[in-house]
N, C-alpha and C. Protein backbone atom coordinates (compact mmCIF):
# COMPACT_ATOMS: atom_id res chain seq x y z
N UNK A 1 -56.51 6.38 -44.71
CA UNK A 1 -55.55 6.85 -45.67
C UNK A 1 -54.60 5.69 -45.99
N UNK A 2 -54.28 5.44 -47.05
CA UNK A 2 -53.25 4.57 -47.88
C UNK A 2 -52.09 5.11 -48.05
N UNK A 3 -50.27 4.34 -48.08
CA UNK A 3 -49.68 5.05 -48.90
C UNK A 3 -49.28 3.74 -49.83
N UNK A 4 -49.20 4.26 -50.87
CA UNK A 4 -48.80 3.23 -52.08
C UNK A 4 -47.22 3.82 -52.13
N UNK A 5 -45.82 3.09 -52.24
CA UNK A 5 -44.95 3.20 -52.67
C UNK A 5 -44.04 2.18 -54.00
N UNK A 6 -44.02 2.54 -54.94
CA UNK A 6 -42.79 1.91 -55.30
C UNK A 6 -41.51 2.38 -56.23
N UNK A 7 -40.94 1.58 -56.37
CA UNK A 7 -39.37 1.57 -56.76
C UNK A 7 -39.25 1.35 -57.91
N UNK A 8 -39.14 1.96 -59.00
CA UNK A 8 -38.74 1.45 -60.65
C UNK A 8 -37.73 1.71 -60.91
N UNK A 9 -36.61 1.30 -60.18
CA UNK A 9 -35.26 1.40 -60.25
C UNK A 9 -34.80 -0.03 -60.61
N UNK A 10 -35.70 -1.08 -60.32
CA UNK A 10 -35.45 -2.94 -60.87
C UNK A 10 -35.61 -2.68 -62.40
N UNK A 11 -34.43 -3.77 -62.93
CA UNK A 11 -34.75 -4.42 -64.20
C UNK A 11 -36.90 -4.55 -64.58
N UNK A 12 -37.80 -4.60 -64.13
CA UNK A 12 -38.74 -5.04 -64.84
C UNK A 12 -39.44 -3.56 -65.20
N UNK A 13 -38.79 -2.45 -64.72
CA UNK A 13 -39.03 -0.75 -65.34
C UNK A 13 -38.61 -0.30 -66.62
N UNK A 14 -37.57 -1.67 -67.29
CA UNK A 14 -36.37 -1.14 -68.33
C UNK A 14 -37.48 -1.70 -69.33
N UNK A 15 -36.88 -1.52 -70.40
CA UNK A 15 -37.23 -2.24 -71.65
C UNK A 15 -36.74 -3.12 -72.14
N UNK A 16 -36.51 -3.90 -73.31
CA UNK A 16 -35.92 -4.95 -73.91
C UNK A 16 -34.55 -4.55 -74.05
N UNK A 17 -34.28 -3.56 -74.03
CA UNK A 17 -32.90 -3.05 -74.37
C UNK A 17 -32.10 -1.85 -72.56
N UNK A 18 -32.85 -2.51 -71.81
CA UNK A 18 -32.62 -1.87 -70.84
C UNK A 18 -32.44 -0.53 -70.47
N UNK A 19 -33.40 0.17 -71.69
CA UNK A 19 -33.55 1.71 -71.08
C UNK A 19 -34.51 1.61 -69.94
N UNK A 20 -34.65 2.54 -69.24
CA UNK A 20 -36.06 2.91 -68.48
C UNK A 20 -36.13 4.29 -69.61
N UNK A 21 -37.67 3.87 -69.76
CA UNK A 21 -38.40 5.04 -70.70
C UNK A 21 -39.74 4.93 -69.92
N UNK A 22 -40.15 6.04 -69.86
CA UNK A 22 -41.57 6.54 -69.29
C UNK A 22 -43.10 5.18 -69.43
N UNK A 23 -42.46 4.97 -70.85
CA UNK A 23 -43.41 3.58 -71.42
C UNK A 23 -42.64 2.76 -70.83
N UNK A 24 -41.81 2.31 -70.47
CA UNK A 24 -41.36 1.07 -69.43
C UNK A 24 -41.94 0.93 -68.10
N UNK A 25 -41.03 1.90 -67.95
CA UNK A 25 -41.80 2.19 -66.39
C UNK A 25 -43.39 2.42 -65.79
N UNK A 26 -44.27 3.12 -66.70
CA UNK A 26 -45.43 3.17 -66.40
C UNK A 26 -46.38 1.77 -66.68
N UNK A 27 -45.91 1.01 -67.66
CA UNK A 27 -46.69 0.08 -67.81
C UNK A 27 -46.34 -1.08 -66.88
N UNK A 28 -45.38 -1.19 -66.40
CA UNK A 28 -44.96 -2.06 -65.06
C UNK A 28 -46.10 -1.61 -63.55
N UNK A 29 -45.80 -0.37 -63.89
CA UNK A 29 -46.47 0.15 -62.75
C UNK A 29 -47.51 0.20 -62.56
N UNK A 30 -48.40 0.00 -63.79
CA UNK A 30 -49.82 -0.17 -63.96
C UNK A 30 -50.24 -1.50 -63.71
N UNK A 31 -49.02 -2.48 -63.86
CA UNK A 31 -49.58 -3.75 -64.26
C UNK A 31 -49.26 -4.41 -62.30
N UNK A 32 -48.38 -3.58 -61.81
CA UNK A 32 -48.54 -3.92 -60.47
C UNK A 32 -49.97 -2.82 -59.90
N UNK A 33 -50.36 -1.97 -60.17
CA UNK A 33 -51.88 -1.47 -59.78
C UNK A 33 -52.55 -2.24 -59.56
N UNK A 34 -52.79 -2.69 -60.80
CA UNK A 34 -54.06 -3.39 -61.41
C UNK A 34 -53.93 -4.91 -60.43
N UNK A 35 -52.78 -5.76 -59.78
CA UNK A 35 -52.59 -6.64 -59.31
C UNK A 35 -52.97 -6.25 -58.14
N UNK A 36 -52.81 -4.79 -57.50
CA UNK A 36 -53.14 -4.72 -55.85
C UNK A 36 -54.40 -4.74 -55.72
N UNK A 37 -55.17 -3.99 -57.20
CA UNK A 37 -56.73 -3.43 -56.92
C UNK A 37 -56.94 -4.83 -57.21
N UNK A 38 -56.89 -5.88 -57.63
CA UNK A 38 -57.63 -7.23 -58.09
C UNK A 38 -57.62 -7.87 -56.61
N UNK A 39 -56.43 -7.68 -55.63
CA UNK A 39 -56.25 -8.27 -55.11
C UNK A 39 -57.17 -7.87 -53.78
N UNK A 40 -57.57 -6.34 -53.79
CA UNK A 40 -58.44 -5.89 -52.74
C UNK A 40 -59.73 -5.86 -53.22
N UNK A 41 -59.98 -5.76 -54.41
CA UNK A 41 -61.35 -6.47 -54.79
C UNK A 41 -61.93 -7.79 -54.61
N UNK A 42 -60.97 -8.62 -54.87
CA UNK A 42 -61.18 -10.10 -54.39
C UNK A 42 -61.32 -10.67 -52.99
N UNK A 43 -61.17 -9.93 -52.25
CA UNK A 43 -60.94 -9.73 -50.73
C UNK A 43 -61.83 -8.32 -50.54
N UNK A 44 -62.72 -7.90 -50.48
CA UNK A 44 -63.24 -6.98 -49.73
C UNK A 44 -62.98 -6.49 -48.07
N UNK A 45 -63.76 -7.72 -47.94
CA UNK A 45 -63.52 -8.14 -46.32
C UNK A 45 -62.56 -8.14 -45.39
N UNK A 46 -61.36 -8.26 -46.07
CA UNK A 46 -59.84 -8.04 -45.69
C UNK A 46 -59.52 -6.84 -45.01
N UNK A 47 -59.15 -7.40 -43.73
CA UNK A 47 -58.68 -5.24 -43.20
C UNK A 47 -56.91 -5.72 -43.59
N UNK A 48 -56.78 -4.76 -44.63
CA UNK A 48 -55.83 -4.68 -45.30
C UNK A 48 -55.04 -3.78 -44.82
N UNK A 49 -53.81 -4.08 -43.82
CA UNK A 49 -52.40 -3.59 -43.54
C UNK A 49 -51.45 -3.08 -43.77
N UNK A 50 -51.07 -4.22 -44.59
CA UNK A 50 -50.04 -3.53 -45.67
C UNK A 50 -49.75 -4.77 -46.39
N UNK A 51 -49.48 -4.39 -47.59
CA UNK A 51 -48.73 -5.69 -48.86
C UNK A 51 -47.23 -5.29 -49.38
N UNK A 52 -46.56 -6.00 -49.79
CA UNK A 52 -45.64 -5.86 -50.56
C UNK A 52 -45.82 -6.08 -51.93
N UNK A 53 -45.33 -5.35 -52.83
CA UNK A 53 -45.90 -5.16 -54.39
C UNK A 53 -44.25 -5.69 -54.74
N UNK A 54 -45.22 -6.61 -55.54
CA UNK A 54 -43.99 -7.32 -56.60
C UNK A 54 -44.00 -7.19 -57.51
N UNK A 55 -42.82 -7.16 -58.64
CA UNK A 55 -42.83 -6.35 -59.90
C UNK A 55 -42.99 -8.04 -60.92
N UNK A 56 -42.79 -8.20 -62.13
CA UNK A 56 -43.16 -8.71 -62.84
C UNK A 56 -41.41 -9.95 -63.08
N UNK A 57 -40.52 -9.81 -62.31
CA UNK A 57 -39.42 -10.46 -62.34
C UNK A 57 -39.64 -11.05 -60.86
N UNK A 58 -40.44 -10.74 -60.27
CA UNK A 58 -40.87 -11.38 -58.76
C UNK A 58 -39.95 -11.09 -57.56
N UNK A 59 -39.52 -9.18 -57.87
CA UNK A 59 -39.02 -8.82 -57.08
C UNK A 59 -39.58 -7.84 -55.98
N UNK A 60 -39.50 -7.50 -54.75
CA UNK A 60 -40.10 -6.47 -54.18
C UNK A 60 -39.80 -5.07 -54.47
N UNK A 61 -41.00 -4.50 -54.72
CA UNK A 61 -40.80 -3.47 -56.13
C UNK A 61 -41.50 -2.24 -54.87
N UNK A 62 -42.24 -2.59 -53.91
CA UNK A 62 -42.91 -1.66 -53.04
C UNK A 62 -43.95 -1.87 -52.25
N UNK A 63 -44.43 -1.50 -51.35
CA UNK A 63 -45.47 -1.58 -50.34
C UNK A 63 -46.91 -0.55 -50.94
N UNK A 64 -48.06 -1.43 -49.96
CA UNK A 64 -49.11 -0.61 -49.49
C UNK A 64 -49.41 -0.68 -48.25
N UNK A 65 -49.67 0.78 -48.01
CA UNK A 65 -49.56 0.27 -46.06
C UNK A 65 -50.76 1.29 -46.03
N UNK A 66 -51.62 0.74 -45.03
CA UNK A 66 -52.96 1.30 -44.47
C UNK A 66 -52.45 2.30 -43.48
N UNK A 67 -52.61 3.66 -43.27
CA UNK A 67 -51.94 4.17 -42.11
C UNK A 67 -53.37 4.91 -40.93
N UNK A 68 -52.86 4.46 -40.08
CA UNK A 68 -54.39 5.14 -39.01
C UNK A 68 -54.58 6.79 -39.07
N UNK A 69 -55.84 6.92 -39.59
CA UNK A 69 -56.55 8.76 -39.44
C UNK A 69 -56.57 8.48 -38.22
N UNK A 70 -56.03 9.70 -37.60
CA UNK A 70 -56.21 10.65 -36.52
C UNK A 70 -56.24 11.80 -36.51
């Protein structure tokens, strides 16, 4: 089991005019997805722990953490 968390409470959730709108925020959030899945695709082999997800201003925006089934 995985938990993915993050935070769109940073500047890179807003828009040009510093709203957060649904289209701000989701496309940040997609564009950090798409960076974790590239990054565990590129790495298969990797027993993957946990990462810190950085947002697009190169801030820590959230984690993925591998958590042990029991």
């Amino acid at each position: 089991m995985v938990r993915i968390n993050i935070s769109t409470e940073g500047a890179a959730f807003a828009n040009e005019r510093g709203n957060y709108t649904n289209y701000s925020k989701n496309t940040e959030v997609a564009r950090i997805l798409r960076k974790l899945a590239d990054q565990i695709s590129d790495n298969p082999d990797v027993s993957w722990e946990s990462v810190i997800l950085i947002d697009q201003n190169g801030n820590s925006a959230g984690s993925f953490i591998v958590l042990d089934e029991e």
